[in-house]
N, C-alpha and C. Protein backbone atom coordinates (compact mmCIF):
# COMPACT_ATOMS: atom_id res chain seq x y z
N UNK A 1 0.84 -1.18 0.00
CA UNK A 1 0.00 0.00 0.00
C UNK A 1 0.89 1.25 0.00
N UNK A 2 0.46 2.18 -1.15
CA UNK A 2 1.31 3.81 -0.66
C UNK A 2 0.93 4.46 0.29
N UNK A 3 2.23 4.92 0.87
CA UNK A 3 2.08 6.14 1.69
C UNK A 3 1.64 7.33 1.24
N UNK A 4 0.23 7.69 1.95
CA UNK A 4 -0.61 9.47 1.43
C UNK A 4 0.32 9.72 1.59
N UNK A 5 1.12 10.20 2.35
CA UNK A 5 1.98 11.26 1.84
C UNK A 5 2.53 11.39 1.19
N UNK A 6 3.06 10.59 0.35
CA UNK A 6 3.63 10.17 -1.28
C UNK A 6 2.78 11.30 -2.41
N UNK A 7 1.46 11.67 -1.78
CA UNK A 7 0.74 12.06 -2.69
C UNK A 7 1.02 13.65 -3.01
N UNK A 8 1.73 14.16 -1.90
CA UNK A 8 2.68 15.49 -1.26
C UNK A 8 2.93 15.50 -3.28
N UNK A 9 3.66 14.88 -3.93
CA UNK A 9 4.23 15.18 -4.90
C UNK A 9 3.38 15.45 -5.96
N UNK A 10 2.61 14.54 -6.30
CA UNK A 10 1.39 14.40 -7.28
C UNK A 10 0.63 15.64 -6.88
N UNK A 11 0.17 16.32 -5.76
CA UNK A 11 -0.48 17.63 -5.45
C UNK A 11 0.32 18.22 -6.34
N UNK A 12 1.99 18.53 -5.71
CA UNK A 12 2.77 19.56 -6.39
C UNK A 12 2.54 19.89 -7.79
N UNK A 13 2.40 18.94 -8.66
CA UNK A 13 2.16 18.91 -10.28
C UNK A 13 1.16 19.44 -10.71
N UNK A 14 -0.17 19.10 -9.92
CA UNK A 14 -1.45 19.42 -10.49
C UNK A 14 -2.29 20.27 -9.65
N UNK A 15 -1.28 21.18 -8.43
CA UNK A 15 -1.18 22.53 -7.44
C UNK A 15 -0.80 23.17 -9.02
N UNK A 16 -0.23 23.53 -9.77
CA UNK A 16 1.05 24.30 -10.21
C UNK A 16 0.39 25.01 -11.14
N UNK A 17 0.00 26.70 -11.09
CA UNK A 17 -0.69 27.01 -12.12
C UNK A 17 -0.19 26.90 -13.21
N UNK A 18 1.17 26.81 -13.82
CA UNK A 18 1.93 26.60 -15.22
C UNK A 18 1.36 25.18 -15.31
N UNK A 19 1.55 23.98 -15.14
CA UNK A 19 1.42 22.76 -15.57
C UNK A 19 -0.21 22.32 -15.78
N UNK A 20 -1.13 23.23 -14.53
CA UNK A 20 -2.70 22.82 -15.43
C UNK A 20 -2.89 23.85 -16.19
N UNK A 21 -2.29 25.02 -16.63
CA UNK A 21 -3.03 26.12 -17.79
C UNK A 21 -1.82 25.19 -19.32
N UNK A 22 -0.87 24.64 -19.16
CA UNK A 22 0.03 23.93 -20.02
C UNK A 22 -1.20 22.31 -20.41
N UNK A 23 -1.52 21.89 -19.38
CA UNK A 23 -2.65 20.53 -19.52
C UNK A 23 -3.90 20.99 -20.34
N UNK A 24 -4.50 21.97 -20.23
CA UNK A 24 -5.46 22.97 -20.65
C UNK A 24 -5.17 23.54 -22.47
N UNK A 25 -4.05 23.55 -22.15
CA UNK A 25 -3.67 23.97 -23.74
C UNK A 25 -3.63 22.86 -24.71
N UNK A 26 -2.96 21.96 -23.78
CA UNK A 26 -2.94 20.77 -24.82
C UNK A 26 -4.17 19.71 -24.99
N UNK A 27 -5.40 20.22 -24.31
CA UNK A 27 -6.57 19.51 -24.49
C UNK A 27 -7.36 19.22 -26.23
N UNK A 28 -6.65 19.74 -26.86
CA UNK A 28 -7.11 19.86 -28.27
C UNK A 28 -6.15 18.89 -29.24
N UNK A 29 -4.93 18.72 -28.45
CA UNK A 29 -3.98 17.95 -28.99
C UNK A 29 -2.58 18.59 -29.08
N UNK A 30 -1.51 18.22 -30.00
CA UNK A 30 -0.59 18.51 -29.77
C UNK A 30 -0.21 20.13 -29.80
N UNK A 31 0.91 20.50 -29.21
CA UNK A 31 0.72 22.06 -29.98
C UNK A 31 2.46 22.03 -29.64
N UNK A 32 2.83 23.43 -30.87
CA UNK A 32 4.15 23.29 -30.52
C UNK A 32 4.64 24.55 -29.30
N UNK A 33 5.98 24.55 -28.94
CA UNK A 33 6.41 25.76 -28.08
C UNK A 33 6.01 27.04 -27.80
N UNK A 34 6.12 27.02 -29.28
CA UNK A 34 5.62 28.68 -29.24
C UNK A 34 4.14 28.76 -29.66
N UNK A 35 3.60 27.69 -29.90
CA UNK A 35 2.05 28.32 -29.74
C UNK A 35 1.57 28.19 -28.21
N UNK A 36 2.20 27.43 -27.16
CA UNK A 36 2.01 27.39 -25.92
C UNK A 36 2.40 28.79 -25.37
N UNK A 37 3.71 28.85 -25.86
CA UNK A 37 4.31 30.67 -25.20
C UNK A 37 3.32 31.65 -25.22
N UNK A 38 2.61 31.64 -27.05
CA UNK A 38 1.49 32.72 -26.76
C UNK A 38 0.35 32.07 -25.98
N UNK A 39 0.12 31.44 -26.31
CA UNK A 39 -1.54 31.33 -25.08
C UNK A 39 -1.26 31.32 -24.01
N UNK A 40 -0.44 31.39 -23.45
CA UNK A 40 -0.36 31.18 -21.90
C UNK A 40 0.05 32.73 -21.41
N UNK A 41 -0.61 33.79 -21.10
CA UNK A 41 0.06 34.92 -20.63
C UNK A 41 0.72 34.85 -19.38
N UNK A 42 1.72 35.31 -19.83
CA UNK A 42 2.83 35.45 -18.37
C UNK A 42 3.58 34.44 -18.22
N UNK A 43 3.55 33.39 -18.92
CA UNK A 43 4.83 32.56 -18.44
C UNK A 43 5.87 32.85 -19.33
N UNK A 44 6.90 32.52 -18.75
CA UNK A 44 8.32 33.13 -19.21
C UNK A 44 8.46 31.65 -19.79
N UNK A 45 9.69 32.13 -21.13
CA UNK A 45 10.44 30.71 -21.77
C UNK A 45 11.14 29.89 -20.91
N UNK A 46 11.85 30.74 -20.06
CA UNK A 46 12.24 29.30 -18.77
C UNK A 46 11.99 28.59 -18.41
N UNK A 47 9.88 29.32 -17.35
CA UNK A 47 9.34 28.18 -17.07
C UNK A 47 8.65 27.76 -17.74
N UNK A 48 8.21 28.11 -19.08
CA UNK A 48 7.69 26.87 -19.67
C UNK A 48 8.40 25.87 -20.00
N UNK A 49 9.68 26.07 -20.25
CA UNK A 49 10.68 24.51 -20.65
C UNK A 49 10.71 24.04 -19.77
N UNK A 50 10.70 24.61 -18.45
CA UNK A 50 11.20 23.44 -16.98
C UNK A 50 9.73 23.04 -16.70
N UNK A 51 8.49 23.98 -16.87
CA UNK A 51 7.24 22.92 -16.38
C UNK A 51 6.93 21.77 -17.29
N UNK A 52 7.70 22.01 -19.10
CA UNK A 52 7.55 21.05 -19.97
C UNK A 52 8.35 19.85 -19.14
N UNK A 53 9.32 20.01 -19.09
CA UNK A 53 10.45 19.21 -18.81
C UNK A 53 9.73 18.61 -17.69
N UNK A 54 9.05 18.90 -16.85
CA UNK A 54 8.85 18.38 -15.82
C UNK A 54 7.61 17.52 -16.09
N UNK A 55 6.19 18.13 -16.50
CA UNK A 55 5.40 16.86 -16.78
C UNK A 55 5.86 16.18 -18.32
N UNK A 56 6.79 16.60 -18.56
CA UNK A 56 7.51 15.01 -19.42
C UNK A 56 7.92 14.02 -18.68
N UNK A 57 8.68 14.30 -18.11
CA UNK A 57 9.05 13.51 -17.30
C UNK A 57 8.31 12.64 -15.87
N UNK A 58 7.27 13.12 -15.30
CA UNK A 58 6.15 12.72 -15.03
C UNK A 58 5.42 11.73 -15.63
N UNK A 59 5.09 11.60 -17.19
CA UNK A 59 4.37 10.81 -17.75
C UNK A 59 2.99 11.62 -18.17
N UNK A 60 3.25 13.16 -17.86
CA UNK A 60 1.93 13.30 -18.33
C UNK A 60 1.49 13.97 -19.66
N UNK A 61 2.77 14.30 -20.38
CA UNK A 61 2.86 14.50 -21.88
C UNK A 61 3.87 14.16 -22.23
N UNK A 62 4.13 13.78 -24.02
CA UNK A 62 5.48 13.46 -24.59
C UNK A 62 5.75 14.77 -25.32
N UNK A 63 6.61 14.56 -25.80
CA UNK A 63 7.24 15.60 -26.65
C UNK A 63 8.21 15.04 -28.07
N UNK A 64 7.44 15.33 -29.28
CA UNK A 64 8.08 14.81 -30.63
C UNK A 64 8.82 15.63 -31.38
N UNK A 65 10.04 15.50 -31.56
CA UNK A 65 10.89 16.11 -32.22
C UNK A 65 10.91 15.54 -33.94
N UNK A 66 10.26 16.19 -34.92
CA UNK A 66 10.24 16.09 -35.96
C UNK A 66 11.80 16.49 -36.57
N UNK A 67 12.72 15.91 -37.35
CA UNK A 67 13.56 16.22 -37.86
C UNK A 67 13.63 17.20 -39.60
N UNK A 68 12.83 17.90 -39.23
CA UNK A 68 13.05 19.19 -40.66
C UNK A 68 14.17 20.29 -39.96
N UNK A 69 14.52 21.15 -41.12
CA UNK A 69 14.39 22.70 -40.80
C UNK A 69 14.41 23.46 -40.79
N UNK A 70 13.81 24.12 -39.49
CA UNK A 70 14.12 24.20 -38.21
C UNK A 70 13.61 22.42 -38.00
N UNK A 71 13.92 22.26 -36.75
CA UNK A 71 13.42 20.97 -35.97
C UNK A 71 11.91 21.65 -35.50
N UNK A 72 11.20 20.83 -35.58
CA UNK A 72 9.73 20.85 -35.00
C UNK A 72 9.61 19.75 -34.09
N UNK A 73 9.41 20.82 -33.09
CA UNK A 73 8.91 20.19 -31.59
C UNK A 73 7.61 19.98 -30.98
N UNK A 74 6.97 19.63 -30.95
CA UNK A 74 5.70 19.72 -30.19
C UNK A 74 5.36 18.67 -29.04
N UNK A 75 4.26 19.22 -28.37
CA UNK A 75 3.99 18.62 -27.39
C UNK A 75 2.57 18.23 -27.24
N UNK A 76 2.21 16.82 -26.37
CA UNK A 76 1.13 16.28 -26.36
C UNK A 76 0.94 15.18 -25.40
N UNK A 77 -0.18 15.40 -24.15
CA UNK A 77 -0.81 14.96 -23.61
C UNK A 77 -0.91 13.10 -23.74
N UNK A 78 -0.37 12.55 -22.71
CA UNK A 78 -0.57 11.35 -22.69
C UNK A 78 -1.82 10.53 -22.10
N UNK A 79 -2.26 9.57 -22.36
CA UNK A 79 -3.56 9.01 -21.71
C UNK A 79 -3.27 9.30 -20.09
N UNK A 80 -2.47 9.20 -19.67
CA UNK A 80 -2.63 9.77 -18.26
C UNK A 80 -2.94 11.55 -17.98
N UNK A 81 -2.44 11.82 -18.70
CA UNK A 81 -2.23 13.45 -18.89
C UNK A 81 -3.33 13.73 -19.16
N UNK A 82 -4.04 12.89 -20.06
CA UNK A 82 -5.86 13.22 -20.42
C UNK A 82 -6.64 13.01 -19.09
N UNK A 83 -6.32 12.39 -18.24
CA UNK A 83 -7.36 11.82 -17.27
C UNK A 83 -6.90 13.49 -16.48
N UNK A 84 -5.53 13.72 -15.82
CA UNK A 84 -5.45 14.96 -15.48
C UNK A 84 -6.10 15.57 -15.60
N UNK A 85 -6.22 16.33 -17.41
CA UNK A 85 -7.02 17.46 -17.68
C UNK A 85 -8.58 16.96 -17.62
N UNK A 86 -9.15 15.95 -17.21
CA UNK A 86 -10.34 15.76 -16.78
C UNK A 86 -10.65 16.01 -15.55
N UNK A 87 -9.77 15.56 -14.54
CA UNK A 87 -9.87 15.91 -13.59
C UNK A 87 -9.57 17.27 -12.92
N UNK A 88 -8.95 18.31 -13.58
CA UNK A 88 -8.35 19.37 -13.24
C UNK A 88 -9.19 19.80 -14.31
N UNK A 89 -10.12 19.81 -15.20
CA UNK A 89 -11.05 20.85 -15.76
C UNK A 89 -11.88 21.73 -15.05
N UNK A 90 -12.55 20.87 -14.08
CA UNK A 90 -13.73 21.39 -13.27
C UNK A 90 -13.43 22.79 -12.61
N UNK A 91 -11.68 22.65 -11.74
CA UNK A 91 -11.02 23.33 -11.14
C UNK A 91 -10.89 24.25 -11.81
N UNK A 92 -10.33 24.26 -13.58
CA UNK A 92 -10.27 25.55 -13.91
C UNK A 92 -11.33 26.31 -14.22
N UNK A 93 -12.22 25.61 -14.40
CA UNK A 93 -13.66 26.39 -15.17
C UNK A 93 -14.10 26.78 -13.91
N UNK A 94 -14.15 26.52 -12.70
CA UNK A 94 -14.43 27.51 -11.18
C UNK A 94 -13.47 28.29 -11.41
N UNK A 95 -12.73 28.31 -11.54
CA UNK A 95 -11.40 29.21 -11.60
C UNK A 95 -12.06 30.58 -12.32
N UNK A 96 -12.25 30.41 -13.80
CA UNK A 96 -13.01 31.05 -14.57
C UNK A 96 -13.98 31.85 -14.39
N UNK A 97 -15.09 30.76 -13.63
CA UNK A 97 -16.46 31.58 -13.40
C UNK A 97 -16.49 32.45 -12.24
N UNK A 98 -15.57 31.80 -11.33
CA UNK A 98 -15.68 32.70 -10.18
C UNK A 98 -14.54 33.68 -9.93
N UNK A 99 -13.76 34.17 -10.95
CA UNK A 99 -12.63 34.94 -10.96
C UNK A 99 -13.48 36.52 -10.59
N UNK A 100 -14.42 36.89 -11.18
CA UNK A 100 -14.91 38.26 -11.18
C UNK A 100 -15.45 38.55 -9.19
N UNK A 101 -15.94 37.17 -8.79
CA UNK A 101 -16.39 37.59 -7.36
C UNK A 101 -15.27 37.48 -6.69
N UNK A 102 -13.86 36.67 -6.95
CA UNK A 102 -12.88 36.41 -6.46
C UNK A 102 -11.96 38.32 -6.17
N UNK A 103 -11.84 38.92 -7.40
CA UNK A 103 -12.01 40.09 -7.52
C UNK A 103 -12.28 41.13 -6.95
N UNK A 104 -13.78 41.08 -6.54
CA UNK A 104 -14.44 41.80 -6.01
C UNK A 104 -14.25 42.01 -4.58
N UNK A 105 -13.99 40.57 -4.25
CA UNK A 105 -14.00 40.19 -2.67
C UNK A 105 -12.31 40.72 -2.47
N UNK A 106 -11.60 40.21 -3.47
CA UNK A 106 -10.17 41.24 -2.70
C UNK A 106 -10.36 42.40 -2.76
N UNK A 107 -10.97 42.96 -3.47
CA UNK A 107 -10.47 44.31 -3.85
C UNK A 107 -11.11 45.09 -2.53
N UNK A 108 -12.47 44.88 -1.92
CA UNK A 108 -13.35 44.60 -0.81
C UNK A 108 -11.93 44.39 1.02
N UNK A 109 -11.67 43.59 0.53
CA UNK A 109 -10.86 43.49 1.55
C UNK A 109 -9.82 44.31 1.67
N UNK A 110 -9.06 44.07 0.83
CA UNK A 110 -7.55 45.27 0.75
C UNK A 110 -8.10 46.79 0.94
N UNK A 111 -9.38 47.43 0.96
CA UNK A 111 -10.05 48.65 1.09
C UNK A 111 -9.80 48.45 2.35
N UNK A 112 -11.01 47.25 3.31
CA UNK A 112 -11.04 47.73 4.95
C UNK A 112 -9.79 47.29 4.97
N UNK A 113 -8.54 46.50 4.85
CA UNK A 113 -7.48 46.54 5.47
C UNK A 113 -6.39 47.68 5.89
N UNK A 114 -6.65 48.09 4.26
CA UNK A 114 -6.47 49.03 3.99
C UNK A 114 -6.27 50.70 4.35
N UNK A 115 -7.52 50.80 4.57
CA UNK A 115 -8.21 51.99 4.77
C UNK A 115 -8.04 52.53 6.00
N UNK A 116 -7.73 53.87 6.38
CA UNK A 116 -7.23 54.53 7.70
C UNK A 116 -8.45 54.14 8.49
N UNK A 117 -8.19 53.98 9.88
CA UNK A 117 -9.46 53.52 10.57
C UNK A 117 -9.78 54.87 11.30
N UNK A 118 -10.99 54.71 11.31
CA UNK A 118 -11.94 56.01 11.34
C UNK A 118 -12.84 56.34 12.65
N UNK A 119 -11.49 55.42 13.83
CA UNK A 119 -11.68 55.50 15.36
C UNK A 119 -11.03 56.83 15.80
């Protein structure tokens, strides 16, 4: 039997906002580097190669190096990597819907934290 706490790691991967908005991209199928670079705002080329590098190595996408060139690289979601983005869909689409009250409610808070107190 595994040790839960083993699971400490598997959180880490699919905690990681780069690796589920990267799972998310590749729900359509393969895509290469730089079409990931643009859809993803804000991640830097660094970490997208090290979060690539990392769920490669995981098992939860491969990566095919076509020999033309340039070399064409792309990347794509493995049957495990699919079950991921099934399971980590729900999460982002709350993510989504509730970003505007998420919003509201900081912006709400950082005011009274904020705000000179009026004792």
């Amino acid at each position: 039997m595994q040790d839960p706490c083993q699971a400490r790691e598997v959180l880490g991967i699919v905690g990681d906002k780069w690796a589920l908005l990267i799972v998310r991209m590749l729900k359509d199928g393969p895509r290469r580097f730089t079409e990931l670079k643009r859809a993803i705002d804000g991640i830097s080329q660094r970490m997208l190669t090290v979060t690539l590098r990392d769920l490669e190595r995981d098992g939860i996408l491969t990566r095919t190096v076509r020999e033309v060139m340039p070399p064409h690289v792309s990347y794509e979601l493995t049957p495990m990597g699919r079950t991921l983005r099934e399971a980590t869909a729900p999460l982002l689409e709350w993510s989504i819907t509730h970003l505007p009250h998420i919003d509201a409610a900081r912006a709400a808070y950082d005011n009274r934290i904020l705000a000179p107190s009026s004792r």
